[in-house]
N, C-alpha and C. Protein backbone atom coordinates (compact mmCIF):
# COMPACT_ATOMS: atom_id res chain seq x y z
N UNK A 1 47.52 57.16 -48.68
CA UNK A 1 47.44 55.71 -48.78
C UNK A 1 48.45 55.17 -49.79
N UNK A 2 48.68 55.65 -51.12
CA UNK A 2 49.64 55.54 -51.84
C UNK A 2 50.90 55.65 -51.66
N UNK A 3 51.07 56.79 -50.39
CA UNK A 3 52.52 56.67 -50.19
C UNK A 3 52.92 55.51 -49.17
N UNK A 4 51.81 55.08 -48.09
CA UNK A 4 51.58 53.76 -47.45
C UNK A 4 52.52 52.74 -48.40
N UNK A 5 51.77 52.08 -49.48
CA UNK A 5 51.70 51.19 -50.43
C UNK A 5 53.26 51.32 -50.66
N UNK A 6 53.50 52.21 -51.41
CA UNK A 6 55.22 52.56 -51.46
C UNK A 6 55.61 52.41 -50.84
N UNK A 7 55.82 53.18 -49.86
CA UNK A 7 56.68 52.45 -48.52
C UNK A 7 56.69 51.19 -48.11
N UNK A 8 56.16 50.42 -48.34
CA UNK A 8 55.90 49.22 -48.14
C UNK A 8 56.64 48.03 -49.17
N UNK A 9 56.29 48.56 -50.20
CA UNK A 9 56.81 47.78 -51.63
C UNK A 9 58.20 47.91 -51.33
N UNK A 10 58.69 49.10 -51.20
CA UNK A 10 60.06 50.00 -50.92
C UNK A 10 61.04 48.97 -49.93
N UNK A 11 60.29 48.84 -49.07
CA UNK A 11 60.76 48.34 -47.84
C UNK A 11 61.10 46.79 -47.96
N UNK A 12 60.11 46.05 -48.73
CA UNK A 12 60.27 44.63 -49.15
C UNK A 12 61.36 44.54 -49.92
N UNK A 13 61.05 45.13 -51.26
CA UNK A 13 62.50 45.09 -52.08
C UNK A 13 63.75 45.05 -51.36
N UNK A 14 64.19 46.00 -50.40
CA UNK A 14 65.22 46.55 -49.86
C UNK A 14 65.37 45.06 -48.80
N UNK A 15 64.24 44.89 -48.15
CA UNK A 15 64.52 43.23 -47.18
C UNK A 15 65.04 42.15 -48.18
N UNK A 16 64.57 42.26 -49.21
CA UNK A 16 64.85 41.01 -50.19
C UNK A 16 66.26 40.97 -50.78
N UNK A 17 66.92 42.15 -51.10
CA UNK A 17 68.07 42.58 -51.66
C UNK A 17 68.64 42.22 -50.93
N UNK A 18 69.13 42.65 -49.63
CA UNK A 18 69.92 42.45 -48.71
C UNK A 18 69.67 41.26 -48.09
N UNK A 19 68.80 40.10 -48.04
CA UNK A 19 68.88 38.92 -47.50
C UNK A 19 69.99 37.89 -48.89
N UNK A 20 69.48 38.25 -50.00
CA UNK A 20 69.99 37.97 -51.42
C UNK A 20 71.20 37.88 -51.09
N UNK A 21 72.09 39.48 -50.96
CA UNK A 21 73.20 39.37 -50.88
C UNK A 21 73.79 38.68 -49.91
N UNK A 22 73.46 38.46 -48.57
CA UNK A 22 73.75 37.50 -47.46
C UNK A 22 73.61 36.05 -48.01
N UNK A 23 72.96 35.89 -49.05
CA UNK A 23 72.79 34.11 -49.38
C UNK A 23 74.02 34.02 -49.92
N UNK A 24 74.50 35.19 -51.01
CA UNK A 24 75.69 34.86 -52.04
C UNK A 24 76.77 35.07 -51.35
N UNK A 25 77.20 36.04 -50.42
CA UNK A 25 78.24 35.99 -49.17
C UNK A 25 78.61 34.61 -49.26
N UNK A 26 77.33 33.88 -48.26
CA UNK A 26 77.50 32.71 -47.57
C UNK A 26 77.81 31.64 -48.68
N UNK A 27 77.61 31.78 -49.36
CA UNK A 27 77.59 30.90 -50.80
C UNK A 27 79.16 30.91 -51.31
N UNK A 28 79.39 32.16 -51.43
CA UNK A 28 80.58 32.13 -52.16
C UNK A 28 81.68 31.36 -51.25
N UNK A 29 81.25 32.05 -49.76
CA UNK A 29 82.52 31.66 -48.57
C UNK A 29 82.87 30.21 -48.85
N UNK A 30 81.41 29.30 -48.64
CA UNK A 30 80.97 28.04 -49.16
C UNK A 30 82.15 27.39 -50.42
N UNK A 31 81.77 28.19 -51.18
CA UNK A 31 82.81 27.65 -52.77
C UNK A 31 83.99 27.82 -52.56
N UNK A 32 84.39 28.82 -51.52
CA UNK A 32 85.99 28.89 -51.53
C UNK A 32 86.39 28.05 -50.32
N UNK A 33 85.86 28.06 -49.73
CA UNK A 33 86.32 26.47 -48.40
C UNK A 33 86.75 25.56 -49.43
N UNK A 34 85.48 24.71 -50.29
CA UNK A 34 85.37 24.03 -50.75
C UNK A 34 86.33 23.30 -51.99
N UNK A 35 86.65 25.07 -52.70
CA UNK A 35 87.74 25.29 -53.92
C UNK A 35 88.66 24.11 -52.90
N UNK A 36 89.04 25.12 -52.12
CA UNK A 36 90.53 25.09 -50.85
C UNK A 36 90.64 23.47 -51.01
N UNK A 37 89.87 23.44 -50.81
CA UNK A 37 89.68 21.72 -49.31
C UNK A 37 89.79 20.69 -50.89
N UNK A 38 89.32 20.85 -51.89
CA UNK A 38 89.00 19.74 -52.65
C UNK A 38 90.23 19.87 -53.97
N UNK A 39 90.50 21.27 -54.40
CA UNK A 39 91.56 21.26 -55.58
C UNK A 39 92.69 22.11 -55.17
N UNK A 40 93.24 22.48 -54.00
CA UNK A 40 94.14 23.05 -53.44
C UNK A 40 95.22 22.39 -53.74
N UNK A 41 96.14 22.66 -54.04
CA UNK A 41 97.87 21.94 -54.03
C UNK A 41 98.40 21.79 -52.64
N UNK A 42 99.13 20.69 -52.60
CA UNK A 42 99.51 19.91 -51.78
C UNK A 42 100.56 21.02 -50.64
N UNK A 43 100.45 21.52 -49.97
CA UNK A 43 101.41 22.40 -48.77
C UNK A 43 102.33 22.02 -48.38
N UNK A 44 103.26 22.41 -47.90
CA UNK A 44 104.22 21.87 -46.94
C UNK A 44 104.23 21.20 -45.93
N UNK A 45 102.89 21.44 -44.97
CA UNK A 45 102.54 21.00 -43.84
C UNK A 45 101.64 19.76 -43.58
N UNK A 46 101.22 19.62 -45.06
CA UNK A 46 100.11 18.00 -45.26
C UNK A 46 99.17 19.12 -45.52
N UNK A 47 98.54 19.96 -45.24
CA UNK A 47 97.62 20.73 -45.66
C UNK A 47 97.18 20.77 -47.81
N UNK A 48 96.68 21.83 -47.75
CA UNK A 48 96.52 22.19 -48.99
C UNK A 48 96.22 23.33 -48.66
N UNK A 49 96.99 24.41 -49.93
CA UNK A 49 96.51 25.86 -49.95
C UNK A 49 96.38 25.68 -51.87
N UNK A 50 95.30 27.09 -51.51
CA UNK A 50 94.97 27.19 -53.02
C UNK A 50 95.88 27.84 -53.54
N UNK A 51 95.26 27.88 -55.30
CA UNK A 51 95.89 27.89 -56.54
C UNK A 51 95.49 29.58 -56.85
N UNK A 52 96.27 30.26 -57.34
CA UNK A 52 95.94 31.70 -58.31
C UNK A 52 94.43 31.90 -57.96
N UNK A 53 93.61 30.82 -59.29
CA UNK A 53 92.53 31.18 -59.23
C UNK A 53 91.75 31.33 -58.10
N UNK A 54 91.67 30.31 -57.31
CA UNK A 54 90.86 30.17 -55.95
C UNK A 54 90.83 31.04 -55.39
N UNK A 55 92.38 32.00 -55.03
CA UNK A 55 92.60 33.05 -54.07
C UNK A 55 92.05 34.40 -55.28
N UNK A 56 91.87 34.34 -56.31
CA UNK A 56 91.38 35.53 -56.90
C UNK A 56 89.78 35.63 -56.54
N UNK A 57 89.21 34.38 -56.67
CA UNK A 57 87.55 34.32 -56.36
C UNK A 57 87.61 34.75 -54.82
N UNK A 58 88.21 33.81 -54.12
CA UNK A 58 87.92 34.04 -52.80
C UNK A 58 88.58 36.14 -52.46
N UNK A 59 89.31 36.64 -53.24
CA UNK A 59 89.55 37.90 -52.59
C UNK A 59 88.11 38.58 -53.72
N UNK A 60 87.63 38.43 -54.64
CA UNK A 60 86.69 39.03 -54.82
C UNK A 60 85.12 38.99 -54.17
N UNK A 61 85.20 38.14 -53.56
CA UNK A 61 84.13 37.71 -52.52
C UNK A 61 84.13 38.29 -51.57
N UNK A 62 85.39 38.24 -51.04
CA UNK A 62 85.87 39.63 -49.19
C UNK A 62 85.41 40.76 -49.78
N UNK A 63 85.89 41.13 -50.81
CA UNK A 63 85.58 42.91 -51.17
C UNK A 63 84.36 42.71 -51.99
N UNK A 64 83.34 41.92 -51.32
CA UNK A 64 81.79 41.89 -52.15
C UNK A 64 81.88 42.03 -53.01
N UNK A 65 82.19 41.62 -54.45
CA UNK A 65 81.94 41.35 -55.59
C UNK A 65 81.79 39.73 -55.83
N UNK A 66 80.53 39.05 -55.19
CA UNK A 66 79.86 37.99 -54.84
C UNK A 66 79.62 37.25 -56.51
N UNK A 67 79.59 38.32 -57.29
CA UNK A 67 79.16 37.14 -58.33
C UNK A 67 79.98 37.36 -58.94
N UNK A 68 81.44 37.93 -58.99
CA UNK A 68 82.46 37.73 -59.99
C UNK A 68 83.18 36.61 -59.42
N UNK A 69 83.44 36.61 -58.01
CA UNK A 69 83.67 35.37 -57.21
C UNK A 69 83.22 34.07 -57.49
N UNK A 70 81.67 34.07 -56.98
CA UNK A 70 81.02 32.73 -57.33
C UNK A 70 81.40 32.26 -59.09
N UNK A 71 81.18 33.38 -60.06
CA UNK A 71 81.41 32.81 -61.31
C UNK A 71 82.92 32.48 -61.57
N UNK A 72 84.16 32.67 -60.68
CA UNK A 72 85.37 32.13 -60.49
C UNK A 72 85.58 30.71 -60.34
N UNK A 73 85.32 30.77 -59.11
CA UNK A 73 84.78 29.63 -57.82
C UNK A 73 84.48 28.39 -58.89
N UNK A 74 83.09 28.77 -58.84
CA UNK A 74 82.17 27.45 -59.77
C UNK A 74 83.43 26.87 -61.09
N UNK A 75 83.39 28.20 -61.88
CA UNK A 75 84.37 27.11 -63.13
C UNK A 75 85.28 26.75 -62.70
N UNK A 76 86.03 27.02 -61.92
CA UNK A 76 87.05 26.35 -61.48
C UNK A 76 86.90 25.07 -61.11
N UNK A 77 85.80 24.91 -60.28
CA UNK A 77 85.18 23.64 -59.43
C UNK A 77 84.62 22.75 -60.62
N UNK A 78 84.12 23.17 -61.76
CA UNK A 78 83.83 22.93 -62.48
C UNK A 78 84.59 21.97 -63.59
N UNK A 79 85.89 22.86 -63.78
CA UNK A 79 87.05 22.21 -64.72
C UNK A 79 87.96 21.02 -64.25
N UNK A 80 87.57 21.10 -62.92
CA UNK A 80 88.44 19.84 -62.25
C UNK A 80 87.10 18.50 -62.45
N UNK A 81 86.44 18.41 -62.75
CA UNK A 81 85.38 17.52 -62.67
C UNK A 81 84.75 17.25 -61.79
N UNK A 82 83.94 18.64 -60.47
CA UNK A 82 83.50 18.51 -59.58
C UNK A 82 82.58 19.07 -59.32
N UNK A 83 81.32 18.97 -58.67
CA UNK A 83 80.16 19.61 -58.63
C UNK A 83 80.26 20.23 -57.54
N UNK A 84 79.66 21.35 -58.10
CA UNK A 84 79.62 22.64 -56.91
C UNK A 84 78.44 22.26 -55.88
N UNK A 85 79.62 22.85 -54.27
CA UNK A 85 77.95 22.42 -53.64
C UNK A 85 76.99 22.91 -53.18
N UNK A 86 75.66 22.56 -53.05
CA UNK A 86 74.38 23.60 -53.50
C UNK A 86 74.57 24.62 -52.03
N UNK A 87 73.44 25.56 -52.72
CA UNK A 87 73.07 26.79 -52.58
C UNK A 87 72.99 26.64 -50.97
């Protein structure tokens, strides 16, 4: 019965972790559109492409490192005088 219980606990944790990391994925992708679209420098084409920083968050985000990203992302979004947008 105990090993029941474990397995069980086991199994939740492991659902919870991995839905977690799917929020901050989606989250980060989120902040780097957003970086892009709102403090990007002006392109050649009328567009905007990002700056150093943006493309450093956004490549630490591809290679899952979700919260060195997001904590990129945000101050950045942050130092321009703009609120990050929610979760």
């Amino acid at each position: 019965m105990t090993r029941l219980i474990s397995f069980l606990l086991l199994s939740t944790f492991v659902a919870c972790s991995a839905a977690a990391q799917s929020d901050d994925a989606s989250y980060c992708k989120k902040l780097g559109d957003y970086a892009t679209r709102y403090l990007g420098d002006a392109g050649g084409n009328g567009g905007t492409r990002p700056d150093f920083d943006i493309l450093e968050g956004v490549a630490k985000c591809n290679k899952g490192d979700t919260a060195g990203g997001i904590a990129i992302l945000e101050k950045k979004i942050r130092s321009k005088g703009f609120t990050p947008p929610p979760r």
